[in-house]
C-alpha atoms as a PDB file:
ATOM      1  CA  UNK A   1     100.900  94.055 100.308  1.00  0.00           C
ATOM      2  CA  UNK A   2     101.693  97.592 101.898  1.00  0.00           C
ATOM      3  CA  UNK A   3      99.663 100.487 101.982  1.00  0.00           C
ATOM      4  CA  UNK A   4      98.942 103.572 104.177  1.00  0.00           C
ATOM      5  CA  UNK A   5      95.708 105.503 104.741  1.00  0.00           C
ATOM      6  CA  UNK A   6      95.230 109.063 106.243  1.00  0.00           C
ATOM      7  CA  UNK A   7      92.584 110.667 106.761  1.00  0.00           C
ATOM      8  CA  UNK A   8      91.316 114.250 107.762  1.00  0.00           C
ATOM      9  CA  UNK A   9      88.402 114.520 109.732  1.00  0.00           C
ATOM     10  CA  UNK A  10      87.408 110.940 108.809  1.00  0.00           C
ATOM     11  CA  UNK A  11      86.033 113.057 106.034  1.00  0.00           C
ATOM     12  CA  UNK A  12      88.563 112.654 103.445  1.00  0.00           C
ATOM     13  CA  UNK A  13      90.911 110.010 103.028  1.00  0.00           C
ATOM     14  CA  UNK A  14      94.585 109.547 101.138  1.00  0.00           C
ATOM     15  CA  UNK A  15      95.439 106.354 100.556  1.00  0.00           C
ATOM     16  CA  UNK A  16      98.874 104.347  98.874  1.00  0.00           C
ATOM     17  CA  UNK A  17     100.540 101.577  98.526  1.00  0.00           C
ATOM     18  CA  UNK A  18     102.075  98.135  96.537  1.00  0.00           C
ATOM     19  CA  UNK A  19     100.982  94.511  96.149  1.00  0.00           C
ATOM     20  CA  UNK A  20     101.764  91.535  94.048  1.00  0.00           C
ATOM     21  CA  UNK A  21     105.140  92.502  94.950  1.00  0.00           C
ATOM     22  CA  UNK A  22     107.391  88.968  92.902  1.00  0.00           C
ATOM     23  CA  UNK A  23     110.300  88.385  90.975  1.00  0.00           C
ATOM     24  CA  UNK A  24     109.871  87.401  87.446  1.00  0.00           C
ATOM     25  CA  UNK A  25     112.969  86.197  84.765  1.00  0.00           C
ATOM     26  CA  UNK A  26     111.871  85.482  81.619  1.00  0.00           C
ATOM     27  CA  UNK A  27     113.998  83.592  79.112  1.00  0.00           C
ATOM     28  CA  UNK A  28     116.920  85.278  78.463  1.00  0.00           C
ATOM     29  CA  UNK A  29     116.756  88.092  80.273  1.00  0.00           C
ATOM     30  CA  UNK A  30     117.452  88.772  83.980  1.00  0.00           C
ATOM     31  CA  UNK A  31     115.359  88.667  86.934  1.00  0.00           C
ATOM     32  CA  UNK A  32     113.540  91.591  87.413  1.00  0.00           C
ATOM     33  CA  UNK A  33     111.004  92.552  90.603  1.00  0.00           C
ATOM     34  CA  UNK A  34     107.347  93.692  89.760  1.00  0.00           C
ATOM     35  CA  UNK A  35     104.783  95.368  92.099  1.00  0.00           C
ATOM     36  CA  UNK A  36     101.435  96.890  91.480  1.00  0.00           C
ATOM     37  CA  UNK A  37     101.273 100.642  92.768  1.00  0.00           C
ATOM     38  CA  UNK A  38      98.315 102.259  93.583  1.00  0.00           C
ATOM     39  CA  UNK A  39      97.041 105.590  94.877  1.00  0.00           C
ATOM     40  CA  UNK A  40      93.645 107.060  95.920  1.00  0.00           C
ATOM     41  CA  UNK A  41      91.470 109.081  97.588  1.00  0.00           C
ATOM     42  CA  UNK A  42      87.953 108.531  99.292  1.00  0.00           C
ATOM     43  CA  UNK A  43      84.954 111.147 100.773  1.00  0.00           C
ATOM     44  CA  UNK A  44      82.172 110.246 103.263  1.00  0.00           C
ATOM     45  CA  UNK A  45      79.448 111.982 103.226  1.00  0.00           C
ATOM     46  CA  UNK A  46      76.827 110.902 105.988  1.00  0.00           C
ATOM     47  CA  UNK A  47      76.001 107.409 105.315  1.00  0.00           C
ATOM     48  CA  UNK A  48      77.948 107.621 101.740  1.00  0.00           C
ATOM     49  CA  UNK A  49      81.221 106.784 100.867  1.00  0.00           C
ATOM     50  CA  UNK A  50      82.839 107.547  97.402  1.00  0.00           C
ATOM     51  CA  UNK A  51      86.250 106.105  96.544  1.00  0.00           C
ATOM     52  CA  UNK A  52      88.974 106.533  93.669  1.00  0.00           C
ATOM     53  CA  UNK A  53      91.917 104.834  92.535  1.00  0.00           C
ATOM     54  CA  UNK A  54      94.503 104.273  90.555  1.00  0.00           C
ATOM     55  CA  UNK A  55      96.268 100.809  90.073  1.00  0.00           C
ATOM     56  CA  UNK A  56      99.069  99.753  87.505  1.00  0.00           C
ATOM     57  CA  UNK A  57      97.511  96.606  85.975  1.00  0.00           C
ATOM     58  CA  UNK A  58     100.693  95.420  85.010  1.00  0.00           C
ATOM     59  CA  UNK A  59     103.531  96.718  82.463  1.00  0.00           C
ATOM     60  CA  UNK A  60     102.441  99.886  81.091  1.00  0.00           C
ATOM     61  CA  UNK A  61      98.211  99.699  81.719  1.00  0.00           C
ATOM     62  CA  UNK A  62      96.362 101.511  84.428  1.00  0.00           C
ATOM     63  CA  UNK A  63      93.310 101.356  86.018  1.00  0.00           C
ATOM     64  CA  UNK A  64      90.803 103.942  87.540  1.00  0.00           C
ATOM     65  CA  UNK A  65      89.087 102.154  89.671  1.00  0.00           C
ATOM     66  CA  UNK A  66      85.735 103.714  91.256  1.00  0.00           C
ATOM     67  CA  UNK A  67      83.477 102.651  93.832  1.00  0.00           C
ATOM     68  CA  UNK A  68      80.260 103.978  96.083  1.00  0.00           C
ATOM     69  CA  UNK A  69      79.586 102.455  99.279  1.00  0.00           C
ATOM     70  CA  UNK A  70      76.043 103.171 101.385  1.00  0.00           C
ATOM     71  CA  UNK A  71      76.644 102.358 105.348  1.00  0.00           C
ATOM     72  CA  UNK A  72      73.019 100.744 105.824  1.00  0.00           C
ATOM     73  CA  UNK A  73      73.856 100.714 109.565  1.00  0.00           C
ATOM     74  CA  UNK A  74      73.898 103.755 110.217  1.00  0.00           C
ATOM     75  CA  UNK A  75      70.433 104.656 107.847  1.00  0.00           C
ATOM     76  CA  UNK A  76      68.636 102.357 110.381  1.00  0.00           C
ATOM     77  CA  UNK A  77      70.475 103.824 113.611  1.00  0.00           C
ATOM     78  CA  UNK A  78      69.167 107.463 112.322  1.00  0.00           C
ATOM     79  CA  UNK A  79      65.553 106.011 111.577  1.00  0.00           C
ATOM     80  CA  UNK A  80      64.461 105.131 115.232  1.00  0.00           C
END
């Protein structure tokens, strides 16, 4: 796996890179190398964190991939 992030204001985030990076021959045709892209981009808000992506899921297929992640932590830091 190899992947970047950057971020602006550890607001906003860009992120890339590859994994399941392997060679694969099938019969009768040469070795070819596969890897599994993917690009994305995240926000925080406060305590919330909302992500996007995009993944090849293998030959032609791709995924959007989203996710939403509360930071507990730091509701109970801002409660006392």
């Amino acid at each position: 796996h190899l992947g970047f992030e950057i971020d602006y204001g550890k607001i906003v985030f860009l992120r890339g890179g590859v994994g399941n990076i392997q060679r694969v021959q099938l019969p009768g045709e040469i070795q070819n190398t596969t890897l599994q892209p993917t690009v994305g981009v995240g926000l925080r808000l406060k305590n919330i964190y909302i992500d996007y992506a995009l993944t090849n899921a293998g030959g032609e297929l791709y995924s959007n991939v989203f996710s939403l992640k509360f930071d507990i932590n730091r509701l109970t830091n801002y409660c006392f």
